[in-house]
PDB file of N, CA and C in Angstrom:
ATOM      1  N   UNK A   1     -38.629  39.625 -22.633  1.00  0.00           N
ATOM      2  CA  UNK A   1     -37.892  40.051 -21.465  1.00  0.00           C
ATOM      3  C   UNK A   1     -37.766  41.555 -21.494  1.00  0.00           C
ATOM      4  N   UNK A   2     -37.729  42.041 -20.353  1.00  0.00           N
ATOM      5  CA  UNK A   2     -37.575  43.515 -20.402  1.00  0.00           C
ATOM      6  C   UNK A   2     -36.141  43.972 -20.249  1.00  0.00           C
ATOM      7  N   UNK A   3     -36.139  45.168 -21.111  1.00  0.00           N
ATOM      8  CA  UNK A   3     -34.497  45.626 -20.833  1.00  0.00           C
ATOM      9  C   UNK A   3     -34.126  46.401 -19.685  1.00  0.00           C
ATOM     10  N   UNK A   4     -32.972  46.102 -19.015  1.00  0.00           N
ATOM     11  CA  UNK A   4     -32.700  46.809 -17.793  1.00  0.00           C
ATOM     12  C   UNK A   4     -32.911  48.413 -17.924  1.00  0.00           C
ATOM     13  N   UNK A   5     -33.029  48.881 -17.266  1.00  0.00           N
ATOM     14  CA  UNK A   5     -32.698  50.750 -17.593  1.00  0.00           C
ATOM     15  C   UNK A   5     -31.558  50.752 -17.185  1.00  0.00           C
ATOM     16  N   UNK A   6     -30.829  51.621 -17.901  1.00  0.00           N
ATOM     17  CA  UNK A   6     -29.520  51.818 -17.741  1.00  0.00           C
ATOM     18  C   UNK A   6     -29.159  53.194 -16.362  1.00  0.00           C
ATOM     19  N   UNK A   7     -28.633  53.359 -16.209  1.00  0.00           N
ATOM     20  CA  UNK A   7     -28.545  54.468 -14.775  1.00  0.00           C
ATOM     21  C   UNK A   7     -28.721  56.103 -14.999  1.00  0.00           C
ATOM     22  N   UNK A   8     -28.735  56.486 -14.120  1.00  0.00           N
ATOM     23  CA  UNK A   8     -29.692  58.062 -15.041  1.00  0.00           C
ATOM     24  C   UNK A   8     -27.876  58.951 -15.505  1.00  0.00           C
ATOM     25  N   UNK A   9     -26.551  58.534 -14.878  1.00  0.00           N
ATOM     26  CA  UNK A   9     -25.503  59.185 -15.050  1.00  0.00           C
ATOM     27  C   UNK A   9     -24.793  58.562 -16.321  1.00  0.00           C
ATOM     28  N   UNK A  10     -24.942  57.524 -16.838  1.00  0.00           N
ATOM     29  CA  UNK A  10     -24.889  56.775 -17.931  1.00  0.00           C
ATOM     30  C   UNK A  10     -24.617  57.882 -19.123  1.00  0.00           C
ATOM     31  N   UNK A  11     -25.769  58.696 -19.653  1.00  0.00           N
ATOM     32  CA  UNK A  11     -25.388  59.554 -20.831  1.00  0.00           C
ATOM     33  C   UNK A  11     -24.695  60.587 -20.350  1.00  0.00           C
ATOM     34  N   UNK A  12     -24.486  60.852 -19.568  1.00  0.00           N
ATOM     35  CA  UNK A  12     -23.953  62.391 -18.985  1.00  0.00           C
ATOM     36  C   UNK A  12     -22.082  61.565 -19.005  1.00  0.00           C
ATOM     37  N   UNK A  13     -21.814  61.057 -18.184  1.00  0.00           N
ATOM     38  CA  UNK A  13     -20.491  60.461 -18.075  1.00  0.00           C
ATOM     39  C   UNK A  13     -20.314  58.635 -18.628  1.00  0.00           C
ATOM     40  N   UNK A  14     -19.588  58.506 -19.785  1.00  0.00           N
ATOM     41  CA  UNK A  14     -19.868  57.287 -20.622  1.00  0.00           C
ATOM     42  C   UNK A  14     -18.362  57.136 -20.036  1.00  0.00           C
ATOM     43  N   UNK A  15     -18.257  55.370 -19.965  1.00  0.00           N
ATOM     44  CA  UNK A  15     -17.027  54.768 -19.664  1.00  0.00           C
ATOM     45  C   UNK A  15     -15.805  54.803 -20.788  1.00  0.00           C
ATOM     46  N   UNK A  16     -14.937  55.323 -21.215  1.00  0.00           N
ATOM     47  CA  UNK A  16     -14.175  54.780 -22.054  1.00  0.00           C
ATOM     48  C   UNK A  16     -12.682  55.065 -22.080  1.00  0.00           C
ATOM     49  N   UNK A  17     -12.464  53.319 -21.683  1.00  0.00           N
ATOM     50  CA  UNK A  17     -10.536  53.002 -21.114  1.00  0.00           C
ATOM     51  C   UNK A  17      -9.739  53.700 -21.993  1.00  0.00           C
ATOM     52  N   UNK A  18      -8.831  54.184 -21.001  1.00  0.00           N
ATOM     53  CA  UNK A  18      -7.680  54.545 -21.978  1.00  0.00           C
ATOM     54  C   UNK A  18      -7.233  54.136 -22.532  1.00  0.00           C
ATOM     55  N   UNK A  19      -5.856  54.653 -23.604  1.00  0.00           N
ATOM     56  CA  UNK A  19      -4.879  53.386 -24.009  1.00  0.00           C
ATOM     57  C   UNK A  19      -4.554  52.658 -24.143  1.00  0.00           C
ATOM     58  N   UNK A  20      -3.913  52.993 -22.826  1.00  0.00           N
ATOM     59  CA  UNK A  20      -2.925  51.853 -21.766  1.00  0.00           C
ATOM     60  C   UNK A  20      -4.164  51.051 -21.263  1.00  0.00           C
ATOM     61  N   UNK A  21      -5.271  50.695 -20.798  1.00  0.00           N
ATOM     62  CA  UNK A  21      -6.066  49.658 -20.707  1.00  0.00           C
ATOM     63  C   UNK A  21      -6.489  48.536 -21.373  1.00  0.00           C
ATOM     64  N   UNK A  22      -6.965  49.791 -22.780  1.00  0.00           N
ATOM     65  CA  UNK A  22      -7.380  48.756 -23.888  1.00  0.00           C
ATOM     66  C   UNK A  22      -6.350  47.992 -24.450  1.00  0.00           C
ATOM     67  N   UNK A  23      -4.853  48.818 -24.253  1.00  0.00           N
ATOM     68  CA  UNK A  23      -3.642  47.680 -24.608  1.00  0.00           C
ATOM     69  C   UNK A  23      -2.760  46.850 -23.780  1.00  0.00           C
ATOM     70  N   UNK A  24      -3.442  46.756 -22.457  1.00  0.00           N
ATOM     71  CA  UNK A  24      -2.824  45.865 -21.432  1.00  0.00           C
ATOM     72  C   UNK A  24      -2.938  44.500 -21.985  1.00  0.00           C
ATOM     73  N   UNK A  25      -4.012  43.912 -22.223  1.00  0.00           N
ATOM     74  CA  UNK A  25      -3.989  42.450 -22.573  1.00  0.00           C
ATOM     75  C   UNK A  25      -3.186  42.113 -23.524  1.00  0.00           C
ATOM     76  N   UNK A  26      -3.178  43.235 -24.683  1.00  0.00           N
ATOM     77  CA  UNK A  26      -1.963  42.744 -25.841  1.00  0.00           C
ATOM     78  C   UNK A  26      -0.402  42.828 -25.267  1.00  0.00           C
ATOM     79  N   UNK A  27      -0.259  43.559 -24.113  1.00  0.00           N
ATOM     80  CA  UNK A  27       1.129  43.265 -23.154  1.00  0.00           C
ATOM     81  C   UNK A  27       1.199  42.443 -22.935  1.00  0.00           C
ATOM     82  N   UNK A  28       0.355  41.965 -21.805  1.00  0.00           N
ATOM     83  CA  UNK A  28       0.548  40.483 -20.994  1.00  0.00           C
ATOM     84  C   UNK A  28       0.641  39.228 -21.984  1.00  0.00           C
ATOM     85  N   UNK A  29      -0.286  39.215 -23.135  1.00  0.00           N
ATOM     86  CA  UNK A  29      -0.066  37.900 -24.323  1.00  0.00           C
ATOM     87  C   UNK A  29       1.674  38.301 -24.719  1.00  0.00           C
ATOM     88  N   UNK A  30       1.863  39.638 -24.850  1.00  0.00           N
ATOM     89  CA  UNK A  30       2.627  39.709 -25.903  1.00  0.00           C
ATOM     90  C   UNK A  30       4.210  38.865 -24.886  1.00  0.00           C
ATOM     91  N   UNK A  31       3.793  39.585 -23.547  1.00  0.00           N
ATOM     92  CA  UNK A  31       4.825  39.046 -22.525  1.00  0.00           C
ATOM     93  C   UNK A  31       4.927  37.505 -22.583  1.00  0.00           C
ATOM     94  N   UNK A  32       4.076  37.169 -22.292  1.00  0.00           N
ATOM     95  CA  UNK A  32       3.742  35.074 -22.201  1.00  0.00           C
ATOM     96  C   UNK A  32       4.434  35.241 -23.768  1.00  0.00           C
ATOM     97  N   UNK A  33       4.621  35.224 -24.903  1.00  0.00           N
ATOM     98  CA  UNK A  33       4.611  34.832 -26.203  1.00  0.00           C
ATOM     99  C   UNK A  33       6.248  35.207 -26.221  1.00  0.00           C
ATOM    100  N   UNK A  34       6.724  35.882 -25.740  1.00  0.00           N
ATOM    101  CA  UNK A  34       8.777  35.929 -25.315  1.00  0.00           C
ATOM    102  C   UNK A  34       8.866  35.067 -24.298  1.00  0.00           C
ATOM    103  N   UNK A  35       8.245  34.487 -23.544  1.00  0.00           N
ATOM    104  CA  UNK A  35       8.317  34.054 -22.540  1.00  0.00           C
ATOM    105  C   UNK A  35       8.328  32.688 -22.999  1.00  0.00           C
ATOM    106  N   UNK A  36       7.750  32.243 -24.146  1.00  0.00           N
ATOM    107  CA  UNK A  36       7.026  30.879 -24.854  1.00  0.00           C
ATOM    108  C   UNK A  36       8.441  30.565 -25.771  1.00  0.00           C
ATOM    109  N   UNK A  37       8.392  31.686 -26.364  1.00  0.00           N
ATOM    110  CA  UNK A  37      10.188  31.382 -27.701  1.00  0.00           C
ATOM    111  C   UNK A  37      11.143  31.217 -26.688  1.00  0.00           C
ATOM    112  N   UNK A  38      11.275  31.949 -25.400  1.00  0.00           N
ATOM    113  CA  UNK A  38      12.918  31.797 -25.030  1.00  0.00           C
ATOM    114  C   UNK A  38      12.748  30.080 -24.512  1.00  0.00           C
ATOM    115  N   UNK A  39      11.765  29.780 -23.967  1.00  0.00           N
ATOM    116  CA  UNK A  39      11.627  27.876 -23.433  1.00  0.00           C
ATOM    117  C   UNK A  39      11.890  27.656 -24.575  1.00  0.00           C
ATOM    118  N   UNK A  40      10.953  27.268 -25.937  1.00  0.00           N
ATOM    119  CA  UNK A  40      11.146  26.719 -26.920  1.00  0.00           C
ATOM    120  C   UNK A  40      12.803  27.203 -27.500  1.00  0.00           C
ATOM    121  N   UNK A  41      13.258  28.332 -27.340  1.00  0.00           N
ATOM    122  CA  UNK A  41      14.982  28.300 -27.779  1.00  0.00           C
ATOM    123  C   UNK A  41      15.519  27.383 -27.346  1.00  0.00           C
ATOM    124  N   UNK A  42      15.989  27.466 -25.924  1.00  0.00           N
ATOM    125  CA  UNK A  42      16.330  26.810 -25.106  1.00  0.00           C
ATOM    126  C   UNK A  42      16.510  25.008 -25.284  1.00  0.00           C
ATOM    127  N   UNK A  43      15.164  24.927 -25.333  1.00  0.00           N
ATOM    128  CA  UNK A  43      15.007  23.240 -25.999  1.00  0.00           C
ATOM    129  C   UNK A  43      15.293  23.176 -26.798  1.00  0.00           C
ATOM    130  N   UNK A  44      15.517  23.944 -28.142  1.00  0.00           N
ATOM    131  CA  UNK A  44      15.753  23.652 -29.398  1.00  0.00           C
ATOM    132  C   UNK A  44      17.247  23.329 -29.531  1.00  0.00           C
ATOM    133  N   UNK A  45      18.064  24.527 -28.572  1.00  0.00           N
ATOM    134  CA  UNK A  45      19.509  24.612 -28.785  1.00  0.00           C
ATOM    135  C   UNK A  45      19.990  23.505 -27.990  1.00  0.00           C
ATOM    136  N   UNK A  46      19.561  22.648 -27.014  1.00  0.00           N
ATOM    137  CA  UNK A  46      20.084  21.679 -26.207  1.00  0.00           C
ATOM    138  C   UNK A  46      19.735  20.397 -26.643  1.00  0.00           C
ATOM    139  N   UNK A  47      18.310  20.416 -27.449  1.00  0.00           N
ATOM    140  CA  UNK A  47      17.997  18.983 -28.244  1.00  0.00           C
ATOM    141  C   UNK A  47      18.319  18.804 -29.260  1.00  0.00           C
ATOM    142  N   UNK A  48      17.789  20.209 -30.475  1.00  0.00           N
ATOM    143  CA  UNK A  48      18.418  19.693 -31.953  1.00  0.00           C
ATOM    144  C   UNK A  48      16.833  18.768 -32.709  1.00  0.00           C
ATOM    145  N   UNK A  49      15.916  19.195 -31.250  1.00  0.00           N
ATOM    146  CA  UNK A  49      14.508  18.623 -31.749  1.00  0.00           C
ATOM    147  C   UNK A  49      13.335  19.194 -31.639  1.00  0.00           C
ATOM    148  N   UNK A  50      13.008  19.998 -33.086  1.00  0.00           N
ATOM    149  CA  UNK A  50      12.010  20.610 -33.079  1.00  0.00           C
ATOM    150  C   UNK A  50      10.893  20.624 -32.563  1.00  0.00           C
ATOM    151  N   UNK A  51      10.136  19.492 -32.865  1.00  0.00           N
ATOM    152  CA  UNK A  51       8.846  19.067 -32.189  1.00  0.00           C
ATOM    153  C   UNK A  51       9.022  19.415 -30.593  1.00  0.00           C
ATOM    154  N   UNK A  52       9.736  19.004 -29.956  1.00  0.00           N
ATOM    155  CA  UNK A  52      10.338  19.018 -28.642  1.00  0.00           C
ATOM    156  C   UNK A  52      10.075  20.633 -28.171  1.00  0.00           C
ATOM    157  N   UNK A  53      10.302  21.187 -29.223  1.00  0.00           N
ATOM    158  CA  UNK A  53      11.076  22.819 -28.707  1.00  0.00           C
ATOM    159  C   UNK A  53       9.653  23.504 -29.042  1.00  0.00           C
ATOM    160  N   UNK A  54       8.811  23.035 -29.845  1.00  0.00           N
ATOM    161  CA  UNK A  54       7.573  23.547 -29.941  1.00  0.00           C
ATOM    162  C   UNK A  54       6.641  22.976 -28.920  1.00  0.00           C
ATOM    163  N   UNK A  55       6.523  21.960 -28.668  1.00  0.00           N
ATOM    164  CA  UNK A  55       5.966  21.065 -27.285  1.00  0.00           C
ATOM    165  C   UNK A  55       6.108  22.241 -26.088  1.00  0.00           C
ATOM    166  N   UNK A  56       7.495  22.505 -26.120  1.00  0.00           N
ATOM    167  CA  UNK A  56       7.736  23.969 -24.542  1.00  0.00           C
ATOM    168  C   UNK A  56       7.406  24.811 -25.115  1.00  0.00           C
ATOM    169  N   UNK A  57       7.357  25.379 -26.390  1.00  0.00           N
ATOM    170  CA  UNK A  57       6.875  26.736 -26.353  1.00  0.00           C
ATOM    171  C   UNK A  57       5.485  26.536 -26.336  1.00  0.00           C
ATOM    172  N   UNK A  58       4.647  26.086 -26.629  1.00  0.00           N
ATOM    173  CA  UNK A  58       3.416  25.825 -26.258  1.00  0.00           C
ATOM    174  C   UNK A  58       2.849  25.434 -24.722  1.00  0.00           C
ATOM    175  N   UNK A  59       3.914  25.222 -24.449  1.00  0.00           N
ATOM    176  CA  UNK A  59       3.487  24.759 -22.721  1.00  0.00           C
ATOM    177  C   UNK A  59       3.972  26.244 -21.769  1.00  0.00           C
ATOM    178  N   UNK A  60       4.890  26.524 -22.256  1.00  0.00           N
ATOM    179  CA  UNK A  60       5.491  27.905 -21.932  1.00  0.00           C
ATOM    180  C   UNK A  60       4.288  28.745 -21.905  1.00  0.00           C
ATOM    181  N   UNK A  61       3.751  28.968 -23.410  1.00  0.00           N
ATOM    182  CA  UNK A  61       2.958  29.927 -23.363  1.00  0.00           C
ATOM    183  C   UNK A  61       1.730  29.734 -22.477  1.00  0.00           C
ATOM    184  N   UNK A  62       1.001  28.614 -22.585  1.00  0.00           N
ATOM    185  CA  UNK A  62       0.202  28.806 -21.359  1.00  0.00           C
ATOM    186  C   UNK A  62       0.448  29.274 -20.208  1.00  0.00           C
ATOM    187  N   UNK A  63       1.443  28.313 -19.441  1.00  0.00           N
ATOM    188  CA  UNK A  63       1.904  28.235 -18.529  1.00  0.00           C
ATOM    189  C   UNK A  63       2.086  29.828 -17.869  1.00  0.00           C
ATOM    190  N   UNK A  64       2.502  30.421 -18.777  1.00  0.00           N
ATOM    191  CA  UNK A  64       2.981  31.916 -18.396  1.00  0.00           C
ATOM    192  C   UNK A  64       2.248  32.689 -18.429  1.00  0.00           C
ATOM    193  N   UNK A  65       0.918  32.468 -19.339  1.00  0.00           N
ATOM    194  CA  UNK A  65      -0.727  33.124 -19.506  1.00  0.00           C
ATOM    195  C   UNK A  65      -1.474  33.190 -18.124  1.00  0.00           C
ATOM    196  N   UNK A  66      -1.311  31.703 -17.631  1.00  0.00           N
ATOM    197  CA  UNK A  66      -2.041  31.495 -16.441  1.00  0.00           C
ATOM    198  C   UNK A  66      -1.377  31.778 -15.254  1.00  0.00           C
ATOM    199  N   UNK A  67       0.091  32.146 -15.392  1.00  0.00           N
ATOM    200  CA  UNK A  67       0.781  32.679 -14.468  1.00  0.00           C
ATOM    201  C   UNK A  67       0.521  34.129 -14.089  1.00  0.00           C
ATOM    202  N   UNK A  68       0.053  35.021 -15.319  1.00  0.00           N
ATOM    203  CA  UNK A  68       0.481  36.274 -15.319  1.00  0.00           C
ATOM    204  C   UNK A  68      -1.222  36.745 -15.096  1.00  0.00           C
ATOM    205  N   UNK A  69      -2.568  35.982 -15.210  1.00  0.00           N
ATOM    206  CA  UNK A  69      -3.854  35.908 -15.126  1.00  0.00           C
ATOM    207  C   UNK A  69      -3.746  36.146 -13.804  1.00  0.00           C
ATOM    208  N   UNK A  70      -2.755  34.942 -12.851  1.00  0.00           N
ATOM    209  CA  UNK A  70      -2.961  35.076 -11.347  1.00  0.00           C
ATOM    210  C   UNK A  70      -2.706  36.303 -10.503  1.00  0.00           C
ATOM    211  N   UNK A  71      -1.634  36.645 -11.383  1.00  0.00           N
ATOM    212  CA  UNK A  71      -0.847  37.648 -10.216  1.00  0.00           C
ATOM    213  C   UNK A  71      -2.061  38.306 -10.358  1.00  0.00           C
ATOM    214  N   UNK A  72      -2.511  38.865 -12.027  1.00  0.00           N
ATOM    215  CA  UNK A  72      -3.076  40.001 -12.005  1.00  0.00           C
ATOM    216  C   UNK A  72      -4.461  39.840 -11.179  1.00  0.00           C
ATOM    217  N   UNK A  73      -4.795  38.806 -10.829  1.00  0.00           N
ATOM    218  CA  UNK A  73      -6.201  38.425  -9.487  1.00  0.00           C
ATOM    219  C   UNK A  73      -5.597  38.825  -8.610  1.00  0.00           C
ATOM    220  N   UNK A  74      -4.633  38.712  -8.317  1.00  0.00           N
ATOM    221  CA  UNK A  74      -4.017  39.343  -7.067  1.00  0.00           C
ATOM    222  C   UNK A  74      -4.287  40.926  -5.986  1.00  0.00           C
ATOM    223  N   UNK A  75      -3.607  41.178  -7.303  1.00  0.00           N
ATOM    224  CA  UNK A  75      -3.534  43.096  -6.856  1.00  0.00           C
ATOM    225  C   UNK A  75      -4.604  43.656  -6.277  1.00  0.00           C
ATOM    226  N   UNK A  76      -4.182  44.673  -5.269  1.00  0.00           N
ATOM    227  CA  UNK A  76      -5.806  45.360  -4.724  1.00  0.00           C
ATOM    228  C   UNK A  76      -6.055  46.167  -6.131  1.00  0.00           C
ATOM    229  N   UNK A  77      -7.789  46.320  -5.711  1.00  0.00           N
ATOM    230  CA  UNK A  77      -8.061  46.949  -6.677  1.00  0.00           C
ATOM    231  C   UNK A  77      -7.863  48.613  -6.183  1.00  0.00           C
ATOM    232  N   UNK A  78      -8.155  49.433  -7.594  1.00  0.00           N
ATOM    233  CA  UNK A  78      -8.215  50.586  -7.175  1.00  0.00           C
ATOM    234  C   UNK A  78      -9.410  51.038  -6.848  1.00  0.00           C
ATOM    235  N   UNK A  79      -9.262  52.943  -6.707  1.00  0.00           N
ATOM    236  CA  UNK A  79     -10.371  53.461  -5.902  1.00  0.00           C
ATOM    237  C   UNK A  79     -11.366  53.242  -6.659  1.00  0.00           C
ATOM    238  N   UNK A  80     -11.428  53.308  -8.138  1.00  0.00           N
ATOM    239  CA  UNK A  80     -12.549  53.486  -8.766  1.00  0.00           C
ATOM    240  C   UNK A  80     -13.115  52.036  -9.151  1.00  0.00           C
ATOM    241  N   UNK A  81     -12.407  51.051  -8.881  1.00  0.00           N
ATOM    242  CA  UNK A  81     -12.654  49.522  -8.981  1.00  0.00           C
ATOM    243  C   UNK A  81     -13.939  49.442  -7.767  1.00  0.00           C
ATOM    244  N   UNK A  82     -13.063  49.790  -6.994  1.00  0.00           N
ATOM    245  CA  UNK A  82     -13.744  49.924  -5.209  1.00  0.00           C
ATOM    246  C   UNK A  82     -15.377  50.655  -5.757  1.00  0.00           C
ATOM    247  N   UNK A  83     -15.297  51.370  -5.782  1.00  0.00           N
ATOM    248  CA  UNK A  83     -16.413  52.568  -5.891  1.00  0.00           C
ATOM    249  C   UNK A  83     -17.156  52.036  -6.942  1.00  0.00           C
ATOM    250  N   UNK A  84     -16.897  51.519  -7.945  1.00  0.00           N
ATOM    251  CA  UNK A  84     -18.157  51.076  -8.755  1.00  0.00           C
ATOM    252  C   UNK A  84     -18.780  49.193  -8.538  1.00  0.00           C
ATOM    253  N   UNK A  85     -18.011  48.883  -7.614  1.00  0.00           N
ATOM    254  CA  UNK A  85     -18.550  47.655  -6.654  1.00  0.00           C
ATOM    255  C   UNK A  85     -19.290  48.173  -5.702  1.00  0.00           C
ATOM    256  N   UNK A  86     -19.272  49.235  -5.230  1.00  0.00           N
ATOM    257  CA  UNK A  86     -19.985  49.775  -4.193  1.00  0.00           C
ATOM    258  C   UNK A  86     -21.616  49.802  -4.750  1.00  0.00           C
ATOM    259  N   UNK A  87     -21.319  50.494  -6.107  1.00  0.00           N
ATOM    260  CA  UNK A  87     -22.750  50.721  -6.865  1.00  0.00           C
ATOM    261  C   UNK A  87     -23.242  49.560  -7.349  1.00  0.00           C
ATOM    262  N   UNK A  88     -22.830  48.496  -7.041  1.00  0.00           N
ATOM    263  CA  UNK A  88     -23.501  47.387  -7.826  1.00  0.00           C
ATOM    264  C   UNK A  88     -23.840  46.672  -6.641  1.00  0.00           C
ATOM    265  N   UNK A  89     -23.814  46.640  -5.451  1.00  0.00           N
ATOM    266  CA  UNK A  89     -23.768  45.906  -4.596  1.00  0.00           C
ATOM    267  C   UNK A  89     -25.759  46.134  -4.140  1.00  0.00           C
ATOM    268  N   UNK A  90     -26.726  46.950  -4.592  1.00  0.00           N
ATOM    269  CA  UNK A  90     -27.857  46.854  -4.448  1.00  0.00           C
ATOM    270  C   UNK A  90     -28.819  47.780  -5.273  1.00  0.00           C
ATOM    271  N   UNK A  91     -29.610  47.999  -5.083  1.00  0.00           N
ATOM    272  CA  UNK A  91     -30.554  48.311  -6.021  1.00  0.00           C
ATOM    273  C   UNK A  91     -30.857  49.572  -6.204  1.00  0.00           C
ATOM    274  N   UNK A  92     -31.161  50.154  -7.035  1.00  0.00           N
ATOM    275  CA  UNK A  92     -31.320  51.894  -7.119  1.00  0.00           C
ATOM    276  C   UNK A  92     -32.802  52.388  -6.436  1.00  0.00           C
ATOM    277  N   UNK A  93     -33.867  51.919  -6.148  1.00  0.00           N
ATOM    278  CA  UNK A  93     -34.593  52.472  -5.569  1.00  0.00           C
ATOM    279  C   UNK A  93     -35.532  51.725  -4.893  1.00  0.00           C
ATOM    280  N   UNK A  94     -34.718  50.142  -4.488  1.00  0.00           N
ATOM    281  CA  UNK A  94     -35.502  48.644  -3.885  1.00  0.00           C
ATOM    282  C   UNK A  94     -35.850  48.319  -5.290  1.00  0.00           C
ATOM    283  N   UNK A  95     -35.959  48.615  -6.199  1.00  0.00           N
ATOM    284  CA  UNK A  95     -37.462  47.658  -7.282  1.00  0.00           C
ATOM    285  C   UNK A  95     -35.736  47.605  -8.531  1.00  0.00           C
ATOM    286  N   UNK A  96     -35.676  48.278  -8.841  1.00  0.00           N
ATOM    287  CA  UNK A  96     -33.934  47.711  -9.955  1.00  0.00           C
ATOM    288  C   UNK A  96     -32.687  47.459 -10.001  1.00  0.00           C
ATOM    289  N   UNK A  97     -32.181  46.663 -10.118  1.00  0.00           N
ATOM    290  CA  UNK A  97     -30.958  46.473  -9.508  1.00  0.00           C
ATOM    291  C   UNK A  97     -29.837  46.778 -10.881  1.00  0.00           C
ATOM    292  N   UNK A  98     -29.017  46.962 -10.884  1.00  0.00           N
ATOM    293  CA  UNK A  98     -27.862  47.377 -11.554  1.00  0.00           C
ATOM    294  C   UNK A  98     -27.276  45.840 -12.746  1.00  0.00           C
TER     295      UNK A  98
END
């Protein structure tokens, strides 16, 4: 198979997320995972039954994973989200596509 060529602005300007990007996902888990202990508290302090209280925090934590997955489908994107969909949307000179 042949390898794509990569774009001629590629070495000149290289992608690389900030921070705060590369540590968004460890937010959002870290958010669902308080979100997972306070259910499982909750059950624990009203049942007195462990299994029980781990059952919600495990359901919690999904639950709140796939909650917090959605919103984030939600949001408009930004300009530069916008703008590099723009560049992918066809081919660089008819014959390669991105």
């Amino acid at each position: 198979m042949t390898e794509p060529t990569p774009p001629a602005d590629a070495e000149q300007n290289p992608v690389t997320p900030s921070r705060r990007d590369r540590l968004r996902p460890l937010e959002l888990l870290g958010f669902s995972g308080v979100l997972a202990v306070f259910a499982g508290l909750v059950v624990l302090m009203t049942t007195r039954d462990i299994v029980l209280a781990a059952v919600f925090a495990g359901a919690g934590f999904i639950v709140s994973v796939m909650m917090v997955a959605l919103v984030g489908l939600g949001k408009k994107p930004s300009a530069e989200d916008l703008e590099a969909r723009k560049d992918l949307r066809g081919p660089d000179d008819g014959t390669n596509w991105h």
